[in-house]
PDB file of N, CA and C in Angstrom:
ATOM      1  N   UNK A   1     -17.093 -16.058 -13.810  1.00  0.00           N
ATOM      2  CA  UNK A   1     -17.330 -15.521 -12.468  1.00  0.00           C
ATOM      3  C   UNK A   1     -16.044 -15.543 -11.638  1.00  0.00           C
ATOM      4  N   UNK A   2     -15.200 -16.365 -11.670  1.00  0.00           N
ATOM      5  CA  UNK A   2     -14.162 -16.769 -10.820  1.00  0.00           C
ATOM      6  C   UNK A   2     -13.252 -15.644 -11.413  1.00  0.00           C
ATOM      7  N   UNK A   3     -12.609 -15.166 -12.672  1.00  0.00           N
ATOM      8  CA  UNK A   3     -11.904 -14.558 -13.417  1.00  0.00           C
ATOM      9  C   UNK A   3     -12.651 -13.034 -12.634  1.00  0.00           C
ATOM     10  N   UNK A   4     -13.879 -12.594 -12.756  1.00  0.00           N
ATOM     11  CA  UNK A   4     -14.195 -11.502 -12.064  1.00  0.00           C
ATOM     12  C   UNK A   4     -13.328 -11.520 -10.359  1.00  0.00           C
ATOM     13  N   UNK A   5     -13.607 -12.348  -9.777  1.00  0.00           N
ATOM     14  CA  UNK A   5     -13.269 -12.361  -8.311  1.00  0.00           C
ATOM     15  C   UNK A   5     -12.083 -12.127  -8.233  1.00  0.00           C
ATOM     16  N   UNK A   6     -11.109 -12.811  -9.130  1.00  0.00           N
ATOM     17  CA  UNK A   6      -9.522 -12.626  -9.369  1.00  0.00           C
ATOM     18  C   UNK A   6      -9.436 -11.415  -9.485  1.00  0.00           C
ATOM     19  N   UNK A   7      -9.988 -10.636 -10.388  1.00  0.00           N
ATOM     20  CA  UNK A   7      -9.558  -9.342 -11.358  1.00  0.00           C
ATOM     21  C   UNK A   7      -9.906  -8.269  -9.923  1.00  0.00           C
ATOM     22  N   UNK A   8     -10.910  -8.070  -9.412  1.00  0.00           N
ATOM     23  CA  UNK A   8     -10.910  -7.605  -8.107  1.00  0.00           C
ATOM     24  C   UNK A   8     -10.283  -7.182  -7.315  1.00  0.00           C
ATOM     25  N   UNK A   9      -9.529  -8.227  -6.486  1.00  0.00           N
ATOM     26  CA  UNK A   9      -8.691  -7.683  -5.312  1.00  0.00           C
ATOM     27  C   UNK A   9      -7.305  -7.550  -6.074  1.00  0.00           C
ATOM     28  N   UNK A  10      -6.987  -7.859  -7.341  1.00  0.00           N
ATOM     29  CA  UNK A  10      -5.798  -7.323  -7.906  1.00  0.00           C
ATOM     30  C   UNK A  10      -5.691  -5.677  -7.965  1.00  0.00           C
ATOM     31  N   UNK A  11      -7.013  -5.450  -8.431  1.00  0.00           N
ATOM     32  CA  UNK A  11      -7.354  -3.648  -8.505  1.00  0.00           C
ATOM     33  C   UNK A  11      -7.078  -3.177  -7.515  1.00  0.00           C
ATOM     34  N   UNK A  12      -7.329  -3.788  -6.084  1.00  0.00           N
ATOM     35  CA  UNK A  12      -7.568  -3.556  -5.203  1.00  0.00           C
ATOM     36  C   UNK A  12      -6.226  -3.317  -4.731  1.00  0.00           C
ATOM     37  N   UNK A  13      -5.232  -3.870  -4.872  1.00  0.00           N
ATOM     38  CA  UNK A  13      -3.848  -4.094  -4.393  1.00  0.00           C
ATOM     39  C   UNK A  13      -3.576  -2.964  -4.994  1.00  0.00           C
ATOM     40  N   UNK A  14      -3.345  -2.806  -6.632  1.00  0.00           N
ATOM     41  CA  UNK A  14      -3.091  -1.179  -7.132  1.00  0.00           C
ATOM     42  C   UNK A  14      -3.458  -0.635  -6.760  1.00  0.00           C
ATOM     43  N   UNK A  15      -4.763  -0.079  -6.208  1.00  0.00           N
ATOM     44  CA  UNK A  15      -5.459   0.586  -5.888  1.00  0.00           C
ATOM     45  C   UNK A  15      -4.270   1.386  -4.459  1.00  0.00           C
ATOM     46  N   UNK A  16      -4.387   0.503  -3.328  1.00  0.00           N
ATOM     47  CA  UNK A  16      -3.445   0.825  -2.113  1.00  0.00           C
ATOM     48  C   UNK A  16      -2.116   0.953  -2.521  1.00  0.00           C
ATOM     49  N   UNK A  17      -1.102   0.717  -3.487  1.00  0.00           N
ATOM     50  CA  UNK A  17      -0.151   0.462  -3.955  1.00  0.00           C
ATOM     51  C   UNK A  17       0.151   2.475  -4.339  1.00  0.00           C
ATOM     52  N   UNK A  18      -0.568   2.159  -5.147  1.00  0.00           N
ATOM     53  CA  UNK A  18      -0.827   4.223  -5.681  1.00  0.00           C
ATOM     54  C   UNK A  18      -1.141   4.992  -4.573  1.00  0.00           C
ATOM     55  N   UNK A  19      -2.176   4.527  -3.912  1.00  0.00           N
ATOM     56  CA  UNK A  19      -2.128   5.448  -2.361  1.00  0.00           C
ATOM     57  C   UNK A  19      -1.233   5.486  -1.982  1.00  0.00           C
ATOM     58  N   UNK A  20      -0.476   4.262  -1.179  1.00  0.00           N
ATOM     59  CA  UNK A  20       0.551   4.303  -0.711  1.00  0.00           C
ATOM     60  C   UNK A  20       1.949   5.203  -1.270  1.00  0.00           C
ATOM     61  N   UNK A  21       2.018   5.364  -2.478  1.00  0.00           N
ATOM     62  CA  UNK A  21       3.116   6.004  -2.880  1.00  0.00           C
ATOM     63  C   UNK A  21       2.387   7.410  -3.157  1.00  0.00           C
ATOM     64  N   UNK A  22       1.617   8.083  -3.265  1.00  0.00           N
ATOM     65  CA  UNK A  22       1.115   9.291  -3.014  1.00  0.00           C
ATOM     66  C   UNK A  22       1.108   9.591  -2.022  1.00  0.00           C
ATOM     67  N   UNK A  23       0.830   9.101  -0.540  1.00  0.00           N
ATOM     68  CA  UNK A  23       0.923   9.567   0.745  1.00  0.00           C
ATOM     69  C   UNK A  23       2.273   9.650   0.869  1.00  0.00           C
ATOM     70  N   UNK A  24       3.365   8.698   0.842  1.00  0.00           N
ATOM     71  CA  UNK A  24       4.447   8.664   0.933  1.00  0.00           C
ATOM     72  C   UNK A  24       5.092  10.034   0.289  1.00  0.00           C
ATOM     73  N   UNK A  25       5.139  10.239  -1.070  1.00  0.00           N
ATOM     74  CA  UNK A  25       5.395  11.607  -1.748  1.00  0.00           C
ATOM     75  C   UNK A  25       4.642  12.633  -1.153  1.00  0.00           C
ATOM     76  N   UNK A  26       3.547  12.757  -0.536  1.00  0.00           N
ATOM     77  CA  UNK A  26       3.194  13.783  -0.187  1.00  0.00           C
ATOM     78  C   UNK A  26       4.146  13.878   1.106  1.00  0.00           C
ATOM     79  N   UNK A  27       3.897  13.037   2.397  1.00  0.00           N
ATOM     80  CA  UNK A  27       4.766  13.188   3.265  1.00  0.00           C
ATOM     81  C   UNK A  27       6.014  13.520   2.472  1.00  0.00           C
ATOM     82  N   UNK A  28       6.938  13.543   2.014  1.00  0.00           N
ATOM     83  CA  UNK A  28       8.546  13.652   2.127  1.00  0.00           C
ATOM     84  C   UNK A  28       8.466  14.849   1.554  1.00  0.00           C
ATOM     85  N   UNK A  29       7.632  15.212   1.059  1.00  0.00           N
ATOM     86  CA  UNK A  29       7.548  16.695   0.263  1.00  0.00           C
ATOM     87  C   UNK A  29       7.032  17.581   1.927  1.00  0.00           C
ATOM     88  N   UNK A  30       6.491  17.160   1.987  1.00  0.00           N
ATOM     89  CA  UNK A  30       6.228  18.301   3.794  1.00  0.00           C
ATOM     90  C   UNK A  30       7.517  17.983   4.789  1.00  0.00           C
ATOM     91  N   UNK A  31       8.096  16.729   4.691  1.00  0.00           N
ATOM     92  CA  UNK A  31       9.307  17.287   5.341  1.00  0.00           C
ATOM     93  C   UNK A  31      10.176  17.455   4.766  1.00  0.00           C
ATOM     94  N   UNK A  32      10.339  17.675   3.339  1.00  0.00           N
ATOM     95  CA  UNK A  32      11.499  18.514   2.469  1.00  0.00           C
ATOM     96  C   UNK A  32      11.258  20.003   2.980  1.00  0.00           C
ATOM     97  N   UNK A  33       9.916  20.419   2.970  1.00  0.00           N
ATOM     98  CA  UNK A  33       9.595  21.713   3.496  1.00  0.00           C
ATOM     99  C   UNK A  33       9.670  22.241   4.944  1.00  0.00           C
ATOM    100  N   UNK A  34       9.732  21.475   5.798  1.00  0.00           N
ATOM    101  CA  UNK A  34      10.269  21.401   6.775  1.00  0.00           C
ATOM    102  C   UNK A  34       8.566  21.608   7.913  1.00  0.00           C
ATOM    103  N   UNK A  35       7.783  21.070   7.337  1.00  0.00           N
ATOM    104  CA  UNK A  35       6.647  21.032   7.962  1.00  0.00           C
ATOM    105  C   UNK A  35       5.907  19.788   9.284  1.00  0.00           C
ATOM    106  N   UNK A  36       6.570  18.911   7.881  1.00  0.00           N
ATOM    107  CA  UNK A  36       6.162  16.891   8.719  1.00  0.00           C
ATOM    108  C   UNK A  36       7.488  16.864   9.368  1.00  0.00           C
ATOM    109  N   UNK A  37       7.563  15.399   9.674  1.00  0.00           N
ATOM    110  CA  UNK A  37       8.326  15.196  10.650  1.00  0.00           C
ATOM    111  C   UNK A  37       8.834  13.343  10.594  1.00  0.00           C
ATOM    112  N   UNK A  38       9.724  13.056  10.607  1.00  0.00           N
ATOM    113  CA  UNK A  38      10.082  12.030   9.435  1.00  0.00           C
ATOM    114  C   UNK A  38       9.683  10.662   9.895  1.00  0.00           C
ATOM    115  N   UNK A  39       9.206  10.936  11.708  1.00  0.00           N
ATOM    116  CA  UNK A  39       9.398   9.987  12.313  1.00  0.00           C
ATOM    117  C   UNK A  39       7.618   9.686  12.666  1.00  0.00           C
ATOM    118  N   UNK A  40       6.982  10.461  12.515  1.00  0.00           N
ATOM    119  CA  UNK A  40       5.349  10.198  11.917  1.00  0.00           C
ATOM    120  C   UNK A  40       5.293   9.604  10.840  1.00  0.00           C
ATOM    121  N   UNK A  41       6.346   9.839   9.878  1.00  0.00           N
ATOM    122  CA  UNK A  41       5.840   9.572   8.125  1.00  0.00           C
ATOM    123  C   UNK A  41       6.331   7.683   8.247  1.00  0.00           C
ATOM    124  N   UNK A  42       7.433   7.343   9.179  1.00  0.00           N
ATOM    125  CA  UNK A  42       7.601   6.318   9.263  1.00  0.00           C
ATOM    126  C   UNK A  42       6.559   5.681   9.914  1.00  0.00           C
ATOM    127  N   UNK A  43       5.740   5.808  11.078  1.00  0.00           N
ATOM    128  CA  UNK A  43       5.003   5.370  11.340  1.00  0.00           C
ATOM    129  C   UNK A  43       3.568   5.034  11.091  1.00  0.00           C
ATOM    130  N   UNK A  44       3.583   6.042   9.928  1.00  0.00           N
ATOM    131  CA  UNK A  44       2.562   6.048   9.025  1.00  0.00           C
ATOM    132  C   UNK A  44       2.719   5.383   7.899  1.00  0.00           C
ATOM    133  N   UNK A  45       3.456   5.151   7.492  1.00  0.00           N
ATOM    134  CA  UNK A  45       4.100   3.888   6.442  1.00  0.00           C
ATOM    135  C   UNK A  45       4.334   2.263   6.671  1.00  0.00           C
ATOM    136  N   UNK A  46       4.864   2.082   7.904  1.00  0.00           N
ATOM    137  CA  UNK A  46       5.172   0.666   8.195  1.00  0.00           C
ATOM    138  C   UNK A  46       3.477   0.039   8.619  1.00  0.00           C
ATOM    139  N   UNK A  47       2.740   0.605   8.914  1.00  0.00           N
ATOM    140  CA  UNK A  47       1.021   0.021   8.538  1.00  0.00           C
ATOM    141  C   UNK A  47       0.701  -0.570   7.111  1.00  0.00           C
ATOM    142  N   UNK A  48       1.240   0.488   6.479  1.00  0.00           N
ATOM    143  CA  UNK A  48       0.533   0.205   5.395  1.00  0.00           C
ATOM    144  C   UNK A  48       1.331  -0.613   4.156  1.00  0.00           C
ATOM    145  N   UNK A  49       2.696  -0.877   4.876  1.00  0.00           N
ATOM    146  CA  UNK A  49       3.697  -1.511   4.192  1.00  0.00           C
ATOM    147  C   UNK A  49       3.270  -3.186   4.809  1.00  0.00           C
ATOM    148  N   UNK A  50       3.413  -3.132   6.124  1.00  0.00           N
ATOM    149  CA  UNK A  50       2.710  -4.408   6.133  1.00  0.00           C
ATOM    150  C   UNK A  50       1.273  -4.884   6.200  1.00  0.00           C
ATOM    151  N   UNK A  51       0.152  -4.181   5.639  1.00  0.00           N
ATOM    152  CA  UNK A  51      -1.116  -4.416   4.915  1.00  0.00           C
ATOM    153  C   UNK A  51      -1.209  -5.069   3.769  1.00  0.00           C
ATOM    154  N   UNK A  52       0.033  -4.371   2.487  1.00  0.00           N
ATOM    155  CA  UNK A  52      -0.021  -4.525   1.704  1.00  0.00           C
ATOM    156  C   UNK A  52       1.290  -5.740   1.766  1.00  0.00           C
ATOM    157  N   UNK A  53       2.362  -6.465   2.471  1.00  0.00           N
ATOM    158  CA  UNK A  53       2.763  -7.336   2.594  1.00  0.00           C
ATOM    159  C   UNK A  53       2.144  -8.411   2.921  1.00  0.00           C
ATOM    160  N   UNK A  54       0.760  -8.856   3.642  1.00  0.00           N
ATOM    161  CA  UNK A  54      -0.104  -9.014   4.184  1.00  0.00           C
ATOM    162  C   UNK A  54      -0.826  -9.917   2.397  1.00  0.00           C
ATOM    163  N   UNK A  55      -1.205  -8.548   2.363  1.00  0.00           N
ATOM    164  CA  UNK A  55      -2.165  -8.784   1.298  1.00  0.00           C
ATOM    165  C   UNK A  55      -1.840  -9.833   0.050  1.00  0.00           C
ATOM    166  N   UNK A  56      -0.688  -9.103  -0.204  1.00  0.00           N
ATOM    167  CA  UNK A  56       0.311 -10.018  -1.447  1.00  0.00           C
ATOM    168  C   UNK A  56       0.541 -11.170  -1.331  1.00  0.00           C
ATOM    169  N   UNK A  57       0.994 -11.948   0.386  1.00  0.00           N
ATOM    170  CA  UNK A  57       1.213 -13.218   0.557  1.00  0.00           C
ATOM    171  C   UNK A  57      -0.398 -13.746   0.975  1.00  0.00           C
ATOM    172  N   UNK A  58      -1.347 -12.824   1.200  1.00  0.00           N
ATOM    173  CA  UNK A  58      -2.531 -13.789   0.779  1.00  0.00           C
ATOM    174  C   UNK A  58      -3.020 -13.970  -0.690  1.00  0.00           C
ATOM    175  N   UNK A  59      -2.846 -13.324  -1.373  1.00  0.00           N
ATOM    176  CA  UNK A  59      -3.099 -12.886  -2.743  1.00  0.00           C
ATOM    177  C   UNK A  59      -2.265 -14.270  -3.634  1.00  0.00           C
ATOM    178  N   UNK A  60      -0.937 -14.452  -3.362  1.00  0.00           N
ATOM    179  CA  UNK A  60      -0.123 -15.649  -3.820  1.00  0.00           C
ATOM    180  C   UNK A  60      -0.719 -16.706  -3.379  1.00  0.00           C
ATOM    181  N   UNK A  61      -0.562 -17.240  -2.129  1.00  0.00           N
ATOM    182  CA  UNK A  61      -1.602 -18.491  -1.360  1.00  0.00           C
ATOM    183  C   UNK A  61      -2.964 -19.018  -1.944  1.00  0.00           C
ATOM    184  N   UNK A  62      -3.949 -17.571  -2.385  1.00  0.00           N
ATOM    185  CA  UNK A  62      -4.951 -17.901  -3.143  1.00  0.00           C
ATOM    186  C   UNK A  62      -5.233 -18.295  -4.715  1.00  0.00           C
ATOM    187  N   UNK A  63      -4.017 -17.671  -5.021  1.00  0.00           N
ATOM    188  CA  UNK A  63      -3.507 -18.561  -6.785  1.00  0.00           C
ATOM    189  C   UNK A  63      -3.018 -19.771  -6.466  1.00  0.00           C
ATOM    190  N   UNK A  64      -2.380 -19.894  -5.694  1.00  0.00           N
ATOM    191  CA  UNK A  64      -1.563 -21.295  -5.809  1.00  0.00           C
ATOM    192  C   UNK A  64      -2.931 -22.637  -5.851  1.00  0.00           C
ATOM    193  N   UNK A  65      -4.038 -22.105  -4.596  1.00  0.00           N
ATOM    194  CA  UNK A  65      -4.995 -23.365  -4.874  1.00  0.00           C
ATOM    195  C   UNK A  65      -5.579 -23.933  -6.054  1.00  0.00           C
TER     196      UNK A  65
END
């Protein structure tokens, strides 16, 4: 049961990890095209950069117990 709970929010981290770099590629591809705008795509990134910074140092903390 415990090995399930682990295996979980690890998916879970890939899970946002792949989003995150698909949104990211999608943004830089719309402002390669000259559509987005670089300074949305940053602000739309540093959320989710520290979510997933967030996540990781809870994710470590909870192995260590």
């Amino acid at each position: 049961m415990k090995t399930i709970l682990l295996n979980i929010p690890l998916t879970v981290y890939v899970i946002t990890l792949l989003l995150i770099i698909f949104i990211s590629l999608f943004l830089s591809t719309l402002t390669f095209i000259g559509l987005g705008n670089f300074n949305t795509m940053t602000v739309i990134l540093l959320p989710f950069a520290m979510m997933v910074g967030i996540a990781y140092n809870f994710k470590s903390k909870s192995m260590r117990n």
